[in-house]
N, C-alpha and C. Protein backbone atom coordinates (compact mmCIF):
# COMPACT_ATOMS: atom_id res chain seq x y z
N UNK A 1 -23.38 8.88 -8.57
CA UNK A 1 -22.67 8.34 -7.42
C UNK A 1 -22.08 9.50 -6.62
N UNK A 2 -22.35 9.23 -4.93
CA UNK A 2 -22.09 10.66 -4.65
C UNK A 2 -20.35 10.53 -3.82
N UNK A 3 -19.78 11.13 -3.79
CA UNK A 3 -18.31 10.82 -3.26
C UNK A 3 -18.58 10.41 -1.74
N UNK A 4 -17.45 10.02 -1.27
CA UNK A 4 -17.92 9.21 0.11
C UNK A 4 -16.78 10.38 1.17
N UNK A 5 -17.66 10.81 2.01
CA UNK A 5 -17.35 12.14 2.79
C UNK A 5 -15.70 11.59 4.16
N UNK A 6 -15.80 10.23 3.79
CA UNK A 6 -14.73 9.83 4.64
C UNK A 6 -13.41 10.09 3.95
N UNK A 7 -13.39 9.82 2.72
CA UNK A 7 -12.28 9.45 2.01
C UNK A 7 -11.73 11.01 0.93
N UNK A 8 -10.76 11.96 1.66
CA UNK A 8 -10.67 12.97 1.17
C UNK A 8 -10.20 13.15 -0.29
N UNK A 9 -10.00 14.01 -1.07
CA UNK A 9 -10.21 14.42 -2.00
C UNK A 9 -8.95 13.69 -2.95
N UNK A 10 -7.64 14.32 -1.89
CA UNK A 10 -6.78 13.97 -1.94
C UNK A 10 -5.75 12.95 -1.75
N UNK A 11 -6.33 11.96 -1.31
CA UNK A 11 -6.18 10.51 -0.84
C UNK A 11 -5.15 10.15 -1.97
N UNK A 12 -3.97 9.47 -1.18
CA UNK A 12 -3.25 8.92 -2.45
C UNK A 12 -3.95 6.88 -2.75
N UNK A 13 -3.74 6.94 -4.32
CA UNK A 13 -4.40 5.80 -4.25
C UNK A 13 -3.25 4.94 -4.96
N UNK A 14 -3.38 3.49 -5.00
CA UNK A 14 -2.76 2.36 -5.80
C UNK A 14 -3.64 1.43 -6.32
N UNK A 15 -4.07 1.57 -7.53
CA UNK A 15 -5.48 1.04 -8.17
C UNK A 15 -6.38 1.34 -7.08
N UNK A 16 -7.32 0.15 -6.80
CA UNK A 16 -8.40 0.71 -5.88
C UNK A 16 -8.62 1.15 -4.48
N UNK A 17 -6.97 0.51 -3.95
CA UNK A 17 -6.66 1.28 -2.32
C UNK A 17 -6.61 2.83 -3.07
N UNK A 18 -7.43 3.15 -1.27
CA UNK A 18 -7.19 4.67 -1.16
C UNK A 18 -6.93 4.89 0.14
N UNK A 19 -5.50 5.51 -0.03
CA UNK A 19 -5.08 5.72 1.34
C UNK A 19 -5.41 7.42 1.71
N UNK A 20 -5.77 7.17 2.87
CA UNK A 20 -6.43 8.50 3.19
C UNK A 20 -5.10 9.88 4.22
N UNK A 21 -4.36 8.39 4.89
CA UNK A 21 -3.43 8.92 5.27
C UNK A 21 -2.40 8.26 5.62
N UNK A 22 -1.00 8.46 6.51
CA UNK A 22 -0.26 7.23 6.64
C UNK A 22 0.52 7.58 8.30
N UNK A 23 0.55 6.74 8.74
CA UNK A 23 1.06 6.97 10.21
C UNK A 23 2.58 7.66 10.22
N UNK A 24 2.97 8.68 11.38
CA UNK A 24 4.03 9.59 11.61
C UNK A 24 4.96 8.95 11.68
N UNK A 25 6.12 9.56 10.70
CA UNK A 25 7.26 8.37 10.58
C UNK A 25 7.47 7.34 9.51
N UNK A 26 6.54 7.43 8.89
CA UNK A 26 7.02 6.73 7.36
C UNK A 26 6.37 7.68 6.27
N UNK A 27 7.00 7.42 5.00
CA UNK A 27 6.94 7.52 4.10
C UNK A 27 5.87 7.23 2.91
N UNK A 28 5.40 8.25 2.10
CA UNK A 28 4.70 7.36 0.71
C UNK A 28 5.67 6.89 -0.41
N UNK A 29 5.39 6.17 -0.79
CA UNK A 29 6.24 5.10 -1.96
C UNK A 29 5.24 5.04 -3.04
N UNK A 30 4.80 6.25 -3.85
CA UNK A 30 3.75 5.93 -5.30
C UNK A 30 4.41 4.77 -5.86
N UNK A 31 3.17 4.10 -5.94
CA UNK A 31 2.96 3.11 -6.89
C UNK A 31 3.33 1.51 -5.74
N UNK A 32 3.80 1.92 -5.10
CA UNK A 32 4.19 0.54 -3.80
C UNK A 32 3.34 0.55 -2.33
N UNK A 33 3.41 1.63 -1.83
CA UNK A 33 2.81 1.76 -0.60
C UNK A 33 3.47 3.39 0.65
N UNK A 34 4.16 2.42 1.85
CA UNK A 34 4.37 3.19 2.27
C UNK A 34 5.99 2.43 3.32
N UNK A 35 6.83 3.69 3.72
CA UNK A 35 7.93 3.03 4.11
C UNK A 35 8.60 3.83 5.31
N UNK A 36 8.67 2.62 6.40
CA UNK A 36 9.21 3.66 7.68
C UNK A 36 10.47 4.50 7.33
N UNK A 37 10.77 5.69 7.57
CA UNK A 37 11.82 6.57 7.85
C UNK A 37 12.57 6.35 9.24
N UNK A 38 13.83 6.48 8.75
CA UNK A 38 14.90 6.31 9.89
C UNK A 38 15.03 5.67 10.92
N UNK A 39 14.79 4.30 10.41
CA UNK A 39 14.51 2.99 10.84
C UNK A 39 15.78 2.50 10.89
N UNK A 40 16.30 1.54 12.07
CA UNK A 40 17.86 0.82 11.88
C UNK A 40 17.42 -0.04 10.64
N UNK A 41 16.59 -0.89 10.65
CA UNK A 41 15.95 -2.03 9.27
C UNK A 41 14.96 -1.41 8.67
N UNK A 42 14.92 -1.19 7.59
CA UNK A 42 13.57 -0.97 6.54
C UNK A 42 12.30 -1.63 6.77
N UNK A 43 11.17 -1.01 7.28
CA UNK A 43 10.15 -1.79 7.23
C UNK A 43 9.21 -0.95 6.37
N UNK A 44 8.09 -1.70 5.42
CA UNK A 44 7.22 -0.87 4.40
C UNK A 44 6.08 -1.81 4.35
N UNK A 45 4.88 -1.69 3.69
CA UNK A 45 3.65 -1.97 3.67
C UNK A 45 3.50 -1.89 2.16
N UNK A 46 3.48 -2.86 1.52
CA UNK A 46 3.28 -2.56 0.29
C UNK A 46 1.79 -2.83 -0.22
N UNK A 47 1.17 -2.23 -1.15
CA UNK A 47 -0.27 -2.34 -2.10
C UNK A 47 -0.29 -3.13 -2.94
N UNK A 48 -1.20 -4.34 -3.08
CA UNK A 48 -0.90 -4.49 -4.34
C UNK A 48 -2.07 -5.11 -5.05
N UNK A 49 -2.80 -5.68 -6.21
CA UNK A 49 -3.94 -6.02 -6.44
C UNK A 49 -3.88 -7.02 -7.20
N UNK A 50 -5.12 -7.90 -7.39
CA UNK A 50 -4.85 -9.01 -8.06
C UNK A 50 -6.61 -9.19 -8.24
N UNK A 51 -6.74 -10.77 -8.93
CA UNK A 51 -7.77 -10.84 -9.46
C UNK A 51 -8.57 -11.83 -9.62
N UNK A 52 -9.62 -12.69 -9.01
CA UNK A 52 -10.05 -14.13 -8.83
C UNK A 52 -9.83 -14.65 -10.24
N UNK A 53 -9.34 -15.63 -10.50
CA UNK A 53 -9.61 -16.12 -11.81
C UNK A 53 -10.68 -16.95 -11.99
N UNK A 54 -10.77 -17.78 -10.74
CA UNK A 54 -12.08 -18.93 -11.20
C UNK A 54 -12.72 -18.63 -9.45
N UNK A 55 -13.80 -19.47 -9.27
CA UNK A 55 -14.66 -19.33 -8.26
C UNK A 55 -14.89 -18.12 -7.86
N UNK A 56 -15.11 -17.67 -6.30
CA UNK A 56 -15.55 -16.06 -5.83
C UNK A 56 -15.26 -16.82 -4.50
N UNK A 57 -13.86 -17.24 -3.84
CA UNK A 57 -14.00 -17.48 -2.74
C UNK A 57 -12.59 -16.78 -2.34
N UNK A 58 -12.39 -16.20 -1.14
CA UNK A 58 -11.04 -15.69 -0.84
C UNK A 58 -10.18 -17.02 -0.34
N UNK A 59 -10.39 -17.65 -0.12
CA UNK A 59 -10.31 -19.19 1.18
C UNK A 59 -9.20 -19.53 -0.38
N UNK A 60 -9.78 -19.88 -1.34
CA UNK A 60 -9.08 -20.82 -2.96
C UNK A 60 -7.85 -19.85 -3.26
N UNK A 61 -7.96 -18.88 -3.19
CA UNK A 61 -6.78 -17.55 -3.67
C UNK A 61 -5.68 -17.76 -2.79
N UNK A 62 -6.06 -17.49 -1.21
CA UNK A 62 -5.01 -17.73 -0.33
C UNK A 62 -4.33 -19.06 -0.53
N UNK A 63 -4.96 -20.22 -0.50
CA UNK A 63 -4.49 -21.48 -0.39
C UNK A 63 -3.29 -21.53 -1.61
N UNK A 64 -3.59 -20.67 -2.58
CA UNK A 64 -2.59 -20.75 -3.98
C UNK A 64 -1.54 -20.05 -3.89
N UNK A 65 -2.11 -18.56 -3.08
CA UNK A 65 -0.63 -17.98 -2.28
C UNK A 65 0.37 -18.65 -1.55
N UNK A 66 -0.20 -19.68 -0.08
CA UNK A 66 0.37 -20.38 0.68
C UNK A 66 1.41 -21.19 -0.68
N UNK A 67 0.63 -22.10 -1.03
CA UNK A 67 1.79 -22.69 -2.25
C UNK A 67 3.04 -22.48 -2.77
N UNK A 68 2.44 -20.97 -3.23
CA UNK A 68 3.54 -20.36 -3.79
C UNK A 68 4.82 -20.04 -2.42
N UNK A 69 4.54 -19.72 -1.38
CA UNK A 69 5.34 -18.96 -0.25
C UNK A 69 6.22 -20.58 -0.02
N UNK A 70 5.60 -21.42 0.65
CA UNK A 70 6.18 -22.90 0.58
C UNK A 70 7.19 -23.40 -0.31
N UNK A 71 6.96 -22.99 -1.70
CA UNK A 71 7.91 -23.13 -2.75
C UNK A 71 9.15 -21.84 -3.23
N UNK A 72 8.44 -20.70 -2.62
CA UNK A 72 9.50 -19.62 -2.43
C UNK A 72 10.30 -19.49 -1.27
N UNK A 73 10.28 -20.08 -0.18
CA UNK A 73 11.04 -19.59 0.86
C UNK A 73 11.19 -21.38 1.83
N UNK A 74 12.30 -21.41 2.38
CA UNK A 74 12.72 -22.62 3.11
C UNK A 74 12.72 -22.38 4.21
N UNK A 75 11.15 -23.34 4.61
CA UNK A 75 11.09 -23.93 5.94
C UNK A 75 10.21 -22.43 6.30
N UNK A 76 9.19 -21.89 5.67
CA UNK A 76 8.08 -20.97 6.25
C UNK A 76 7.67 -21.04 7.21
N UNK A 77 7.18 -20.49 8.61
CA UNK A 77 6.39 -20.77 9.15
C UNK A 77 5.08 -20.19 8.71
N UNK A 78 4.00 -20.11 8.59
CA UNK A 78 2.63 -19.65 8.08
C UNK A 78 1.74 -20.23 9.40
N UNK A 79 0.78 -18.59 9.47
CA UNK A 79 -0.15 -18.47 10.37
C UNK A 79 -1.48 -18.02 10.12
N UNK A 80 -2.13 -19.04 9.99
CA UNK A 80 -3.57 -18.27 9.26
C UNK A 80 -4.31 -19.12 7.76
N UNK A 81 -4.53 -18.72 6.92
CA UNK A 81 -5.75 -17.17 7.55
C UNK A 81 -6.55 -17.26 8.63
N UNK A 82 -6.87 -15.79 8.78
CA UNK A 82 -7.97 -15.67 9.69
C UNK A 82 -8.92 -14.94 9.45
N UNK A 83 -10.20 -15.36 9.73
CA UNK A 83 -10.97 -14.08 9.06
C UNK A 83 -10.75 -12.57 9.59
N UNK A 84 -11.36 -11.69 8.87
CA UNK A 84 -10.95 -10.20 9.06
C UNK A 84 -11.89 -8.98 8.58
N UNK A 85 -12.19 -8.14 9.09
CA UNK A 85 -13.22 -7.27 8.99
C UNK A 85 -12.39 -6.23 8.41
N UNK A 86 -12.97 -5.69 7.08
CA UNK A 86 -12.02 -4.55 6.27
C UNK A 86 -13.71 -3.69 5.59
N UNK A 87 -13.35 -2.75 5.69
CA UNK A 87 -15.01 -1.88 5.15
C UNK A 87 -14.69 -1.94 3.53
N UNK A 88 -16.20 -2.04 3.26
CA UNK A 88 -16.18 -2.29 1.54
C UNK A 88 -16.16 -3.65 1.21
N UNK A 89 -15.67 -4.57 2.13
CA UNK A 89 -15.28 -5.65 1.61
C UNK A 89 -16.18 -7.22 1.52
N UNK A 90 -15.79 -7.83 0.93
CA UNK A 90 -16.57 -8.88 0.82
C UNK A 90 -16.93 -10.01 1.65
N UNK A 91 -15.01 -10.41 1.78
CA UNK A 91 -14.62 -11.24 2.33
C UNK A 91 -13.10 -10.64 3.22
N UNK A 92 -12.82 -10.97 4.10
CA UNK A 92 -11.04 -10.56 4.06
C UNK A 92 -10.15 -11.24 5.32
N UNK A 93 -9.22 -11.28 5.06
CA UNK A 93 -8.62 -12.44 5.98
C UNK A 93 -7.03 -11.97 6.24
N UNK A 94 -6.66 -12.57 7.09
CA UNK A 94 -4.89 -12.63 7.76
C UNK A 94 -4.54 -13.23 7.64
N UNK A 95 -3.09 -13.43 7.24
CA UNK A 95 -2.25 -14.47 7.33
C UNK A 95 -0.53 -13.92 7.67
N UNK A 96 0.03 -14.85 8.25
CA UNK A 96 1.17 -14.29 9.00
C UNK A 96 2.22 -15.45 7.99
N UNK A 97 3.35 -15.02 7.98
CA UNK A 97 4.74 -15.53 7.51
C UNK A 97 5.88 -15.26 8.28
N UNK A 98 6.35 -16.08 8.62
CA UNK A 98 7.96 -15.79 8.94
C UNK A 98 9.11 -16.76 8.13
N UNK A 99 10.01 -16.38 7.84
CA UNK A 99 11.36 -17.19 7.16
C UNK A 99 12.42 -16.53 7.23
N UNK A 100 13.47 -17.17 6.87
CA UNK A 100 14.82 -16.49 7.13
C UNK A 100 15.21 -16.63 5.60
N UNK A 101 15.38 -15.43 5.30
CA UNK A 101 16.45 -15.18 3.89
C UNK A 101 17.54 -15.80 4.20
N UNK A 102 18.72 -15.17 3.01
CA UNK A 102 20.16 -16.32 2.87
C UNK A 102 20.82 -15.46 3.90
N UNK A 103 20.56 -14.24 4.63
CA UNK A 103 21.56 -13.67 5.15
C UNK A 103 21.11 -13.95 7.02
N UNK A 104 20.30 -15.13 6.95
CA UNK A 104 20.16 -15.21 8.37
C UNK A 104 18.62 -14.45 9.31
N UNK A 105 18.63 -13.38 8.40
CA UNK A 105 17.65 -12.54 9.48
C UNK A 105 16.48 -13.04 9.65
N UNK A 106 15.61 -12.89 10.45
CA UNK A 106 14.07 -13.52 10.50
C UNK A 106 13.29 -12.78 9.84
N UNK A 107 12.71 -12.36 8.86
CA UNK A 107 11.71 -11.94 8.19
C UNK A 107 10.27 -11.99 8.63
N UNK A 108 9.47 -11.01 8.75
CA UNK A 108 8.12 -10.84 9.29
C UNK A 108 6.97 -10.50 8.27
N UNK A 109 6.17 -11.07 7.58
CA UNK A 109 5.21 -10.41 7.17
C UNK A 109 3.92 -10.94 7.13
N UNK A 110 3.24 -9.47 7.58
CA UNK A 110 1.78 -9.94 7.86
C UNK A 110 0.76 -9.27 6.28
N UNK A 111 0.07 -10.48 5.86
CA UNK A 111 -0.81 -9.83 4.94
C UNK A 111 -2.09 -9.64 5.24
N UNK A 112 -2.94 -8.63 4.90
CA UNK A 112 -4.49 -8.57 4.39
C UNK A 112 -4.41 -8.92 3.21
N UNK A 113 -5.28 -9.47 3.36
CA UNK A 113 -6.24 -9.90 1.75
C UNK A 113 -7.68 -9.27 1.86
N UNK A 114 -7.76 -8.91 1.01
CA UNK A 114 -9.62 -8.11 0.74
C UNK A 114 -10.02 -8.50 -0.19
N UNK A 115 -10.96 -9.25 -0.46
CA UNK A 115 -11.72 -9.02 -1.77
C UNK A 115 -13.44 -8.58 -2.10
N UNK A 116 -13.37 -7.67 -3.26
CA UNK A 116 -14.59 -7.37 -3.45
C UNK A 116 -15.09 -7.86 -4.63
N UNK A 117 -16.08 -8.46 -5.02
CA UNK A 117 -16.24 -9.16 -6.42
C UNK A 117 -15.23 -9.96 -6.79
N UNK A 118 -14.37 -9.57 -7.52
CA UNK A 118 -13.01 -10.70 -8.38
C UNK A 118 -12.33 -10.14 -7.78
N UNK A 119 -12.43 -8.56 -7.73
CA UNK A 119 -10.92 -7.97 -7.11
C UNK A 119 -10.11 -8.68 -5.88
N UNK A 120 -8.92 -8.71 -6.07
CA UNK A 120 -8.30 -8.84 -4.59
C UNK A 120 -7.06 -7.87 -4.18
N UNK A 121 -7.19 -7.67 -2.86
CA UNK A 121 -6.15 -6.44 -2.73
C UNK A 121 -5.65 -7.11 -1.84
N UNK A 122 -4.12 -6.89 -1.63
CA UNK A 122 -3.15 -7.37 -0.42
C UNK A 122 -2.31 -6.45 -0.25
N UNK A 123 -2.33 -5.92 1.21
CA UNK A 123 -1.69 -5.39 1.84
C UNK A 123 -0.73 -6.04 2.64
N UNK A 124 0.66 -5.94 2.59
CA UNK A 124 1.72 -6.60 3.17
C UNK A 124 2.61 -6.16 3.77
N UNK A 125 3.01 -6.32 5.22
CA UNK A 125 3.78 -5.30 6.05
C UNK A 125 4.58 -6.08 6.05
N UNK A 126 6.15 -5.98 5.87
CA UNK A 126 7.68 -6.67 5.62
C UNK A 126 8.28 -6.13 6.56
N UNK A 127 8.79 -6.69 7.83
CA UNK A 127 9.90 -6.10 8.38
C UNK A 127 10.85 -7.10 9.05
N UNK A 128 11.53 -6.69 10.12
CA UNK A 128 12.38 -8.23 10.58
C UNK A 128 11.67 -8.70 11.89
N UNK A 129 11.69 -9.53 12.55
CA UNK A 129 11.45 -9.99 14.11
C UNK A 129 11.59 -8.86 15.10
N UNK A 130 12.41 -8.52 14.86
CA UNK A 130 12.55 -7.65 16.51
C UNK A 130 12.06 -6.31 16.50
N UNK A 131 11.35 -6.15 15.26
CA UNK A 131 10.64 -4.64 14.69
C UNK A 131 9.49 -4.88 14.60
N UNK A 132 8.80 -6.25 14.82
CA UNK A 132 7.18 -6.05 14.36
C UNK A 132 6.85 -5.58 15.42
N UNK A 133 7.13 -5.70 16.88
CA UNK A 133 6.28 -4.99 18.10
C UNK A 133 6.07 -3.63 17.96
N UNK A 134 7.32 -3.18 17.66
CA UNK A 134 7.31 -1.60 17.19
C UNK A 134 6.78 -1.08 16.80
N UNK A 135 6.36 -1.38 15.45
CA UNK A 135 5.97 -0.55 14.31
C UNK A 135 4.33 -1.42 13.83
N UNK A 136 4.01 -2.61 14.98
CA UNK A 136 2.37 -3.27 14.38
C UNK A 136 1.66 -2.19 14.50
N UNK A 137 1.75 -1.38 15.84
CA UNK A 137 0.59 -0.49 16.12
C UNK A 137 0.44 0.91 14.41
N UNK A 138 1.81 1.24 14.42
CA UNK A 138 1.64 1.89 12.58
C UNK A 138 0.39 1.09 11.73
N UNK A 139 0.71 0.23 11.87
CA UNK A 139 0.46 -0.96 10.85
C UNK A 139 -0.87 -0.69 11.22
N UNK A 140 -1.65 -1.50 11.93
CA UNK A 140 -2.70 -1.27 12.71
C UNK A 140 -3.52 -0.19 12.27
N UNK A 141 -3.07 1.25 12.28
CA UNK A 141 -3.60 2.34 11.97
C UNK A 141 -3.48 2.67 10.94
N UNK A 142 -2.62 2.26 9.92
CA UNK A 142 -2.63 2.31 8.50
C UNK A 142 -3.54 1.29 7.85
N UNK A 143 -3.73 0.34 8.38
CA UNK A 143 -4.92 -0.70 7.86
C UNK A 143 -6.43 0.05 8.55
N UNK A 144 -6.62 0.38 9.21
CA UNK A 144 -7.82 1.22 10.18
C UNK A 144 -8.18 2.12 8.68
N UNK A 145 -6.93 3.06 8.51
CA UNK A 145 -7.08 4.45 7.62
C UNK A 145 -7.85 3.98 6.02
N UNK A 146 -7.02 3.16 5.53
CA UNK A 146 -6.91 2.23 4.54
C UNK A 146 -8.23 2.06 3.85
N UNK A 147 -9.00 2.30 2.52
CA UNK A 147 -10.25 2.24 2.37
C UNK A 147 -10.25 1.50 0.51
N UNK A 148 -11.05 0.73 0.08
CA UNK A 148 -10.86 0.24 -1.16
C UNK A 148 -12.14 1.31 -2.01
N UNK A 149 -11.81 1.66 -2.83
CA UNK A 149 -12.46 2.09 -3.90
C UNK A 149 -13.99 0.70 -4.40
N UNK A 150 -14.88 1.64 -3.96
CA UNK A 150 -16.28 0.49 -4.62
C UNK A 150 -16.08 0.37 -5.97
N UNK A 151 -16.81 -1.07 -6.50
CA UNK A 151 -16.20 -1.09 -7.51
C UNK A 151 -17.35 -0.52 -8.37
N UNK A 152 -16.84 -0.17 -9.86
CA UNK A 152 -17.36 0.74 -10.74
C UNK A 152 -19.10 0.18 -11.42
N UNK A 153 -19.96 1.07 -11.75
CA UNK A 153 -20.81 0.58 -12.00
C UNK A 153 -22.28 0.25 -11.09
């Protein structure tokens, strides 16, 4: 297998994301992702992976996420999925969230979902309402940069 000339040497990875680089102004977070610097509100992108248990459809996974978000948070709004073009990938899709925690604020997060074979990877950008205009275009280019490891074999 010959290495893939896009994805440098040094790429930091989180299981099979490999991030190649991360937009000016935030931070790496090993083992989580990545996190704006000197931000009035914290906004970060977190990595994270997971794993089909039954079927091979991304559509059944999300629908079990939605569930869960419905039963975690009061009065969600949810947007999506949508389909989504990610390299390497199988299948991959969007979905948008907004809710208000106990302290009032509006909460923003947009996920990717990727999956290749069983794998599933979600990428999740967390920030508040009045920061997603700001900081989507980061986002944007950190999902662009963003590359999954083929799987082994």
């Amino acid at each position: 297998m010959t290495a893939d000339p896009a994805i440098p040497p040094t790429a930091a990875r989180i299981g099979r994301w490999i991030v190649p680089g991360i937009p000016a102004g935030w931070a790496w977070l090993a083992g989580f992702g990545i996190q704006k610097q000197n931000a009035p509100v914290p906004s970060n992108v977190c990595l994270k992976e997971d794993e089909l248990l039954a079927g091979n459809q991304l559509a059944l996974y999300i629908r079990a996420q939605v569930t869960l978000m419905k039963r975690t948070f009061q009065d969600p709004m949810i947007a999506g999925p949508a389909p989504l073009e990610f390299p390497g990938a199988t299948e991959a899709a969007l979905l948008m969230l907004k809710h208000q925690p106990m302290n009032q604020v509006t909460v923003f997060q947009v996920q990717h979902y990727v999956r290749s074979g069983r794998w599933i990877g979600i990428a999740t950008l967390t920030t508040v309402e009045p920061e997603l205009l700001r900081i989507r275009p980061d986002f944007d280019q950190f999902m662009r940069q963003l590359r999954i490891e083929p799987p082994s074999g």
